[in-house]
C-alpha atoms as a PDB file:
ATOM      1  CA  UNK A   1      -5.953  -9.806 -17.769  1.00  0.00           C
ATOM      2  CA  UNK A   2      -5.957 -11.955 -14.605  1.00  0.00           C
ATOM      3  CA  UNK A   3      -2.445 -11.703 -14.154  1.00  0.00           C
ATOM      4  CA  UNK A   4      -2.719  -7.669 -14.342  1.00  0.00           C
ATOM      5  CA  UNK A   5      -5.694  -7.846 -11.767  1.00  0.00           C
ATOM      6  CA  UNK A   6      -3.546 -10.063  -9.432  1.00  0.00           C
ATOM      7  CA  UNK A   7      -0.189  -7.692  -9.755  1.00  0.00           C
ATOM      8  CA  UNK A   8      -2.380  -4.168  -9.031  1.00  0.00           C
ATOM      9  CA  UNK A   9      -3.610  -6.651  -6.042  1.00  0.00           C
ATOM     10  CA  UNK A  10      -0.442  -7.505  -4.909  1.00  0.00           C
ATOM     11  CA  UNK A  11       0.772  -3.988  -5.120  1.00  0.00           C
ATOM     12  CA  UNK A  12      -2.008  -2.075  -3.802  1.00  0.00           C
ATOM     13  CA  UNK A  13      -0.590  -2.775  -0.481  1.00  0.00           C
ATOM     14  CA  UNK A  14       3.302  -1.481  -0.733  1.00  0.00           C
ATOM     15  CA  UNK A  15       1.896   1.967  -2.184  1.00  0.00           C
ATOM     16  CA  UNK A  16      -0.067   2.284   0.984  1.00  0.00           C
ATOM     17  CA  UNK A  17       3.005   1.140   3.252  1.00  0.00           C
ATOM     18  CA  UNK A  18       5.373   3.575   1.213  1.00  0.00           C
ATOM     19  CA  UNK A  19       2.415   6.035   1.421  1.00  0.00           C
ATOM     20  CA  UNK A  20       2.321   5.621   5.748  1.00  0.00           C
ATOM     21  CA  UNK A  21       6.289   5.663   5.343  1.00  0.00           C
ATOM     22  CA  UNK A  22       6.568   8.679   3.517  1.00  0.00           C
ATOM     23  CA  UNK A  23       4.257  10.554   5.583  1.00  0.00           C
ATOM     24  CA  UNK A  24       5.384   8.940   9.213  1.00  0.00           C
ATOM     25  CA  UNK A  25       1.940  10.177  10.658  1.00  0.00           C
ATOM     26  CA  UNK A  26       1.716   9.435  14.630  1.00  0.00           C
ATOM     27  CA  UNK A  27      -1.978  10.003  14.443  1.00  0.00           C
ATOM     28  CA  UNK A  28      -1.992   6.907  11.561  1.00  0.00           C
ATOM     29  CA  UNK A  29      -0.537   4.065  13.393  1.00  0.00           C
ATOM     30  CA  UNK A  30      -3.202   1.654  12.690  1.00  0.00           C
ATOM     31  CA  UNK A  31      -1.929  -1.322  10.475  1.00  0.00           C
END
């Protein structure tokens, strides 16, 4: 179960770069 937690961690994240990415909203250029 650990392991799970620490991989949705890990990931959590890339979705929100590929989220910014996808989107390429000027207004969200905050890191």
């Amino acid at each position: 179960f650990i392991y799970i937690a620490l991989g949705i961690l890990w990931a959590l994240p890339f979705k929100y770069v590929f989220r910014g990415v996808g989107q390429n909203d000027p207004d969200q250029d905050n890191p």
